[in-house]
N, C-alpha and C. Protein backbone atom coordinates (compact mmCIF):
# COMPACT_ATOMS: atom_id res chain seq x y z
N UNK A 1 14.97 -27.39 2.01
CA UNK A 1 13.82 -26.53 2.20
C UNK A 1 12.59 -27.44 2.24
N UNK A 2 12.01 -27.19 3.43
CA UNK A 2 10.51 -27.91 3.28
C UNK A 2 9.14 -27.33 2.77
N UNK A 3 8.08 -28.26 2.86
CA UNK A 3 7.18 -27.56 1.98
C UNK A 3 6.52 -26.31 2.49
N UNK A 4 6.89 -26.25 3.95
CA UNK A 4 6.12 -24.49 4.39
C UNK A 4 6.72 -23.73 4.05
N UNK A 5 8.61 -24.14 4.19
CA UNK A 5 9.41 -22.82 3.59
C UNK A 5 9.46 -22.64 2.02
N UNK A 6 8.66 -23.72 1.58
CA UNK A 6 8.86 -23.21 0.00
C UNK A 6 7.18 -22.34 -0.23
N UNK A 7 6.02 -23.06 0.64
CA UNK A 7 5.27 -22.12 0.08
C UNK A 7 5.31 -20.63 0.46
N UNK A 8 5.83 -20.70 1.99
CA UNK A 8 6.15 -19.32 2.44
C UNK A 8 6.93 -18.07 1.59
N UNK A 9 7.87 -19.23 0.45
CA UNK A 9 8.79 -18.65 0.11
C UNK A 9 7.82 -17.82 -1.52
N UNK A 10 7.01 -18.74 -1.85
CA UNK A 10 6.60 -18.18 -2.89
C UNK A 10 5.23 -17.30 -2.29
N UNK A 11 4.46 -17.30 -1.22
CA UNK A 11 3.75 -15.96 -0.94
C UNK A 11 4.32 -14.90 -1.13
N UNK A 12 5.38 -15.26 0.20
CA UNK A 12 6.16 -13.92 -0.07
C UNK A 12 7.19 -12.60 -0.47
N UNK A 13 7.87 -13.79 -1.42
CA UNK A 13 8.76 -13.62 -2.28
C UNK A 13 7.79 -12.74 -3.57
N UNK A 14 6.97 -13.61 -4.26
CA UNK A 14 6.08 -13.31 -5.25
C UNK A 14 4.65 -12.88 -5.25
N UNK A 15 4.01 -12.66 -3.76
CA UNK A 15 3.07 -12.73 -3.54
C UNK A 15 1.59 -12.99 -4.31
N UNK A 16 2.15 -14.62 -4.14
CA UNK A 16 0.81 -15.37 -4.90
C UNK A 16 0.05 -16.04 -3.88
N UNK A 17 -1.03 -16.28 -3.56
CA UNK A 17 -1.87 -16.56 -3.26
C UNK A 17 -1.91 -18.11 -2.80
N UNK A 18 -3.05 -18.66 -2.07
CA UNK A 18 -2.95 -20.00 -1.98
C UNK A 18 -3.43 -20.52 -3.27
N UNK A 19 -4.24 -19.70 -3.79
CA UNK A 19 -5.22 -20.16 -5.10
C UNK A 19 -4.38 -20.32 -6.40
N UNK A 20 -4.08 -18.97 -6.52
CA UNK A 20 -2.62 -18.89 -7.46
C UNK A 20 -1.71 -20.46 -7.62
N UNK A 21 -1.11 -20.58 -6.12
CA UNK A 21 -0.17 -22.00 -6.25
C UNK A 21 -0.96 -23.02 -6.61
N UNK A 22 -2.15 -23.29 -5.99
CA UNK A 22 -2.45 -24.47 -6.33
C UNK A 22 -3.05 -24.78 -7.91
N UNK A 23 -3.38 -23.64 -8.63
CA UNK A 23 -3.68 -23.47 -9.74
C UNK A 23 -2.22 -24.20 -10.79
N UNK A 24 -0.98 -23.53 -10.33
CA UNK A 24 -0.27 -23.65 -10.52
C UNK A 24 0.51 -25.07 -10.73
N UNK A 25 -0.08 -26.01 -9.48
CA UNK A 25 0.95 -26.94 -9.36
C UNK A 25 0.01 -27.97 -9.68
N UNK A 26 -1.69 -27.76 -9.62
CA UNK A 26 -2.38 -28.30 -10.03
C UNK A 26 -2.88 -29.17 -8.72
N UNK A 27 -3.42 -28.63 -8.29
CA UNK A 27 -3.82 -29.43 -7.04
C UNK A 27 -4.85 -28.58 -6.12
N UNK A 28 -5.85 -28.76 -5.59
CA UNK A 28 -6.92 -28.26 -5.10
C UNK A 28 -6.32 -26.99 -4.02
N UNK A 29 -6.85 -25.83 -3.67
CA UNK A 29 -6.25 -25.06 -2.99
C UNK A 29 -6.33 -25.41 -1.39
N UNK A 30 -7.43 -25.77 -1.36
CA UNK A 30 -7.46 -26.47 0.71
C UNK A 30 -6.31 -27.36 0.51
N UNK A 31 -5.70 -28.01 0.01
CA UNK A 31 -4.20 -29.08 0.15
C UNK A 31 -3.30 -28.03 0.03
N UNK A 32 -3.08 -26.57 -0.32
CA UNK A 32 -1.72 -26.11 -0.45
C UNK A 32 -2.25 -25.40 1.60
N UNK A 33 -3.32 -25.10 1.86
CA UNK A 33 -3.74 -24.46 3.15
C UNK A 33 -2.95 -25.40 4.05
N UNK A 34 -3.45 -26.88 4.22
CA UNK A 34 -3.05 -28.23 4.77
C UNK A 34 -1.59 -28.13 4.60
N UNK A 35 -0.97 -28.44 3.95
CA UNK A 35 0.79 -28.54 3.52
C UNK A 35 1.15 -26.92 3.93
N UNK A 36 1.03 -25.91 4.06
CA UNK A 36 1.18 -24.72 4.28
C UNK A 36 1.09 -24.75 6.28
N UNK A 37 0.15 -25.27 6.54
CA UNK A 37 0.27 -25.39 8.35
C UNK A 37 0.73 -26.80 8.48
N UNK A 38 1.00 -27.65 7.63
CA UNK A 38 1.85 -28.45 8.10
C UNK A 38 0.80 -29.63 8.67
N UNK A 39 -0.31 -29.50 8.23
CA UNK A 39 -1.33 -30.56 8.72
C UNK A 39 -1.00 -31.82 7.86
N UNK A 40 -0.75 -32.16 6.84
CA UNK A 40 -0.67 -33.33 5.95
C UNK A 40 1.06 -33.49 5.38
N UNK A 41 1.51 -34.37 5.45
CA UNK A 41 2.79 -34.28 4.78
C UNK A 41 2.53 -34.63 2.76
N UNK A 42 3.47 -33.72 2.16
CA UNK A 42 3.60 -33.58 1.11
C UNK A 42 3.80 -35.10 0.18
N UNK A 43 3.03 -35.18 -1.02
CA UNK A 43 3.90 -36.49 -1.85
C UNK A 43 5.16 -35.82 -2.16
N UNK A 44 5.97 -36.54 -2.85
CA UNK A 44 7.56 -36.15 -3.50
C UNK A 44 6.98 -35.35 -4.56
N UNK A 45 6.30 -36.32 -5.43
CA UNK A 45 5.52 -35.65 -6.92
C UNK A 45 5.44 -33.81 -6.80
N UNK A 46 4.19 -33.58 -5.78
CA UNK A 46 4.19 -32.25 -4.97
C UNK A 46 4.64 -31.29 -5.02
N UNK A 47 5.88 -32.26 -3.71
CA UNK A 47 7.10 -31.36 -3.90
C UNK A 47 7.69 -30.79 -4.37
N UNK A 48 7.92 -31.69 -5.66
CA UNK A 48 8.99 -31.18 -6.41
C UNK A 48 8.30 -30.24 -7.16
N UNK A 49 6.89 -30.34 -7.97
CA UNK A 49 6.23 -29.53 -8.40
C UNK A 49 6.20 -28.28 -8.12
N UNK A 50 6.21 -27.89 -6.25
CA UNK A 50 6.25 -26.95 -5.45
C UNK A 50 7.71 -25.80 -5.67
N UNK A 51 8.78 -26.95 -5.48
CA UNK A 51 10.11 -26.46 -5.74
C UNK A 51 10.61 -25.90 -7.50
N UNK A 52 9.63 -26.81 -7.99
CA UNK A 52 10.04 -26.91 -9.64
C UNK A 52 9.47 -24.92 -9.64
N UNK A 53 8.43 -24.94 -9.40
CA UNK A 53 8.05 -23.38 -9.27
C UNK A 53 8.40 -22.30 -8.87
N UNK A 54 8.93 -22.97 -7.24
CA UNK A 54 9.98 -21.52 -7.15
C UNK A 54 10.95 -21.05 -7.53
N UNK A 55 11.65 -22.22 -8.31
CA UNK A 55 12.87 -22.02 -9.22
C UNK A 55 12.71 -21.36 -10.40
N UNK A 56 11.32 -21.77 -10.76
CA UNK A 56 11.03 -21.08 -12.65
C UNK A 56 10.73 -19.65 -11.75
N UNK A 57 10.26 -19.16 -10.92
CA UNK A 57 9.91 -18.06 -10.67
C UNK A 57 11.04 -16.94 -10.15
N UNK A 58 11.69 -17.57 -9.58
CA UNK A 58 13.11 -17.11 -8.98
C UNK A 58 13.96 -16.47 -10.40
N UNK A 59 14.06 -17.89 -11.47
CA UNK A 59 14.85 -17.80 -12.59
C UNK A 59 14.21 -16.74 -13.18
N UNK A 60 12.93 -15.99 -13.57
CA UNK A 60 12.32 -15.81 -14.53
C UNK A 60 12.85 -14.04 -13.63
N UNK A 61 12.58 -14.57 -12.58
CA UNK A 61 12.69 -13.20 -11.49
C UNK A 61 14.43 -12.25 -12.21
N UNK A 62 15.02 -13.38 -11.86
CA UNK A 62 16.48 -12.51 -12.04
C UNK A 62 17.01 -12.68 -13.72
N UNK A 63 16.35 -13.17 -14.66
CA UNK A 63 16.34 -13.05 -15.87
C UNK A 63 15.81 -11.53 -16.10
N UNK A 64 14.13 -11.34 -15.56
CA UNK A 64 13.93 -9.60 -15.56
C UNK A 64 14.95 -8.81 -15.17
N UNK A 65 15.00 -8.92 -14.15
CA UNK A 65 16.53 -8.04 -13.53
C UNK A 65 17.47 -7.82 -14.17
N UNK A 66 17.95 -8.61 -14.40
CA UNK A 66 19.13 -8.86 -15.66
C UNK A 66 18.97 -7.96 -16.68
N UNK A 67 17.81 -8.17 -17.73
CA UNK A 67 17.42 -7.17 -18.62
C UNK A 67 17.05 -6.40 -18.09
N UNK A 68 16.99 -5.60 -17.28
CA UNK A 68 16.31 -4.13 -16.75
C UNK A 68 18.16 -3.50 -16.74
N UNK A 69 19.12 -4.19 -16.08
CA UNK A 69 20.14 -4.16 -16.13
C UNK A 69 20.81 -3.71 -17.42
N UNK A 70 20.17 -4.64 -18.37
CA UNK A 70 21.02 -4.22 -19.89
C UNK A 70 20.54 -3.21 -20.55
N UNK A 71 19.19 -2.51 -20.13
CA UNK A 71 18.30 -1.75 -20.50
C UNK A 71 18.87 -0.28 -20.25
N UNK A 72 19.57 -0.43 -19.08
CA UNK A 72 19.93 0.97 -18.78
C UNK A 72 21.53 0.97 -18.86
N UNK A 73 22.40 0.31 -19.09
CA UNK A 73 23.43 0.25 -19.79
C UNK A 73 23.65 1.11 -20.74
């Protein structure tokens, strides 16, 4: 996955913002705009930062689920 399909993935998966991510990953929001159209290529550091997020968000995602699951059990 590259870095448009991961930020794509967290707009619209989670719908956060450009501001949101970059808050997030710690990095100015015009660089997630840039890496988002693909104008600048990503550091690794970034990246992984980028990916490290959609995973905690994904995880955190189907952890809720899960308990909503045991909730109505």
């Amino acid at each position: 996955m590259d870095t448009q399909q991961i930020i794509a993935a967290l707009r619209q998966e989670f719908g956060l913002s450009q501001t949101e991510i970059a808050s997030r990953v710690k990095v100015p929001q015009p660089r997630i705009s840039r890496w988002e159209n693909g104008e600048v290529p990503t550091a690794a550091d970034d990246a992984l930062a980028l990916a490290r997020l959609l995973d905690d968000l994904r995880g955190t995602a189907a952890k809720d689920a899960s308990g909503a699951d045991q909730a109505t059990a």
